[in-house]
Protein backbone atom coordinates (compact mmCIF):
# COMPACT_ATOMS: atom_id res chain seq x y z
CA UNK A 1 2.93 -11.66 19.46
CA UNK A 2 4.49 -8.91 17.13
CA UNK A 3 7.78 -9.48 15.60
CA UNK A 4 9.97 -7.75 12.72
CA UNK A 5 12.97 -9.44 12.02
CA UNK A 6 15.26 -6.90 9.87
CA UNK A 7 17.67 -8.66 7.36
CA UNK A 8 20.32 -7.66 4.03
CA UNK A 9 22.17 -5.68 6.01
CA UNK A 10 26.22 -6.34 5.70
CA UNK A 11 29.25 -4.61 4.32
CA UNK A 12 29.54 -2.42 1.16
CA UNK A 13 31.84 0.00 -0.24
CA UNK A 14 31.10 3.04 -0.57
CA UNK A 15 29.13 4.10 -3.32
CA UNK A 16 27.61 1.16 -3.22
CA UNK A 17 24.05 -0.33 -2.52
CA UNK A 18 22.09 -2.99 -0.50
CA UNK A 19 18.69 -3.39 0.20
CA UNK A 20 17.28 -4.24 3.52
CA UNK A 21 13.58 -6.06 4.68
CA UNK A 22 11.64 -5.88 7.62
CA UNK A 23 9.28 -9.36 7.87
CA UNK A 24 6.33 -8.46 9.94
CA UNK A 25 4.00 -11.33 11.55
CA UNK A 26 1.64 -10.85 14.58
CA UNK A 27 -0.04 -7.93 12.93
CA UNK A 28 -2.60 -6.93 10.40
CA UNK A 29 0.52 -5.35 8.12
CA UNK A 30 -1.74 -3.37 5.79
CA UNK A 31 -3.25 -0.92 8.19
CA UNK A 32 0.21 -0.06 10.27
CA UNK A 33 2.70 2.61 8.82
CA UNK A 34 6.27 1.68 9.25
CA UNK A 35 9.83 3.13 9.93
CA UNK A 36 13.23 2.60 9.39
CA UNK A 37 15.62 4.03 11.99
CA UNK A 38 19.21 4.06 12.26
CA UNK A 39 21.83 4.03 15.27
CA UNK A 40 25.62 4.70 14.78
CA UNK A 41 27.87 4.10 17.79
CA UNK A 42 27.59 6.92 19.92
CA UNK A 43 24.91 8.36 18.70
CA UNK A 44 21.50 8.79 19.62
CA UNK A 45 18.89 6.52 16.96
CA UNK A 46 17.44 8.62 14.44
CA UNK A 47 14.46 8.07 12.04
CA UNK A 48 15.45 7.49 8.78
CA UNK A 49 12.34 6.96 6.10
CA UNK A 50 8.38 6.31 6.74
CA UNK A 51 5.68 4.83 4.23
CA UNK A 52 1.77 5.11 5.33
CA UNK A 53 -0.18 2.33 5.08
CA UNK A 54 -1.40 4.17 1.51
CA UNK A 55 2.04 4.30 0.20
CA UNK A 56 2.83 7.54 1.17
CA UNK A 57 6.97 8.35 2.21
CA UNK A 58 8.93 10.70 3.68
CA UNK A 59 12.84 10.55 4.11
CA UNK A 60 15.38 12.48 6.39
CA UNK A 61 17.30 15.09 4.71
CA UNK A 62 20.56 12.79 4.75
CA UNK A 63 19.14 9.79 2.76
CA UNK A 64 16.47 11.61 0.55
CA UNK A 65 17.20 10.82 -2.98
CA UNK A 66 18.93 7.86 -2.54
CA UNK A 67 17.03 5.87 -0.28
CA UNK A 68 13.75 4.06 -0.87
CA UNK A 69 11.21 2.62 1.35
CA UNK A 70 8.39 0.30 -0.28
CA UNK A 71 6.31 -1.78 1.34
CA UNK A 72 4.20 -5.79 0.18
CA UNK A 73 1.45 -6.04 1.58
CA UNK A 74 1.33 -9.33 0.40
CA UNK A 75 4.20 -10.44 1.90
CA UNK A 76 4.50 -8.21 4.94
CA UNK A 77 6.97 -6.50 4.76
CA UNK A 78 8.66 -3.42 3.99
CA UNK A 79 11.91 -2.85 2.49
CA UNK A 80 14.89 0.21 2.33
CA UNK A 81 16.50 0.31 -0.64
CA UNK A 82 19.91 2.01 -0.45
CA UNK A 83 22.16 3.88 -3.09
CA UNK A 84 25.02 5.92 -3.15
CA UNK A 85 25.70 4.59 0.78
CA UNK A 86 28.51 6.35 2.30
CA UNK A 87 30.49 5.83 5.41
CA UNK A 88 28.47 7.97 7.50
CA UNK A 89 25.35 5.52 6.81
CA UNK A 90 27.54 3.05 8.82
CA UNK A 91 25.05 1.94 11.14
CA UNK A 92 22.24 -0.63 12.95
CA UNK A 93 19.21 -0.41 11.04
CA UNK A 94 16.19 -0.82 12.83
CA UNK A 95 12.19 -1.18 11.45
CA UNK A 96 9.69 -0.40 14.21
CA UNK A 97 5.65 0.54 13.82
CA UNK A 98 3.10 0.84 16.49
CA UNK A 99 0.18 2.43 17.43
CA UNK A 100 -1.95 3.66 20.75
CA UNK A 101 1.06 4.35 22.55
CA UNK A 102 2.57 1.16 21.74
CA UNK A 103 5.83 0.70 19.41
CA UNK A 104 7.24 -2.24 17.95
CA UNK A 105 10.73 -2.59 17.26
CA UNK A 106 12.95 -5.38 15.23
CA UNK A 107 16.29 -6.34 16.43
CA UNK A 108 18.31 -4.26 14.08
CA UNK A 109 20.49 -5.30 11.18
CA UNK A 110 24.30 -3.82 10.69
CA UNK A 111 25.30 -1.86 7.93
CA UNK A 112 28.70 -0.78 7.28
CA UNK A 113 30.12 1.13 4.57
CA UNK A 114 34.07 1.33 4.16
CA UNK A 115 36.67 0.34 1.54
């Protein structure tokens, strides 16, 4: 079956960085697109960066130019590489992909950012 297992997240100051990794099995990782989402407590989850299974990205307004998604092929898995983080990044990170009506989500990994 399909699993992603989301890991690196923990606790960093602010201004500071981590880098996160979604290990896919179960699928044929090259040809899928993949997602990193975020969740904050009370809030609804929100889509946070996407890569195409060319390469291609795209970033919500609040991370663009200092996150980075990047995907292995090799190793399956893609990765979110975060800068600058602030408090308001404070959140459960989440990888997911799909396709034909069908999503695929990992179990999340917590990020929080405070002194």
């Amino acid at each position: 079956q399909v699993q992603l297992e989301e890991s690196g997240g923990g606790l960093v100051q602010p201004g500071g960085s981590l880098r996160l990794s979604c290990a896919a099995s179960g699928i044929i990782f090259s040809i899928y697109a993949m997602g990193w989402y975020r969740q904050a407590p009370g809030k609804q989850r929100e889509w946070v960066a996407g890569i195409t299974r060319g390469g291609s990205t795209n970033y919500a307004d609040s991370v663009k130019g200092r996150f980075t998604i990047s995907r292995d092929n090799a190793k399956n898995t893609v990765y979110l590489q975060m800068n600058s983080l602030k408090s308001e990044d404070t959140a459960v990170y989440y990888c997911k992909t799909g396709g034909l009506g069908v999503d695929y989500w990992g179990q999340g990994t917590q990020v929080t950012v405070s002194s």
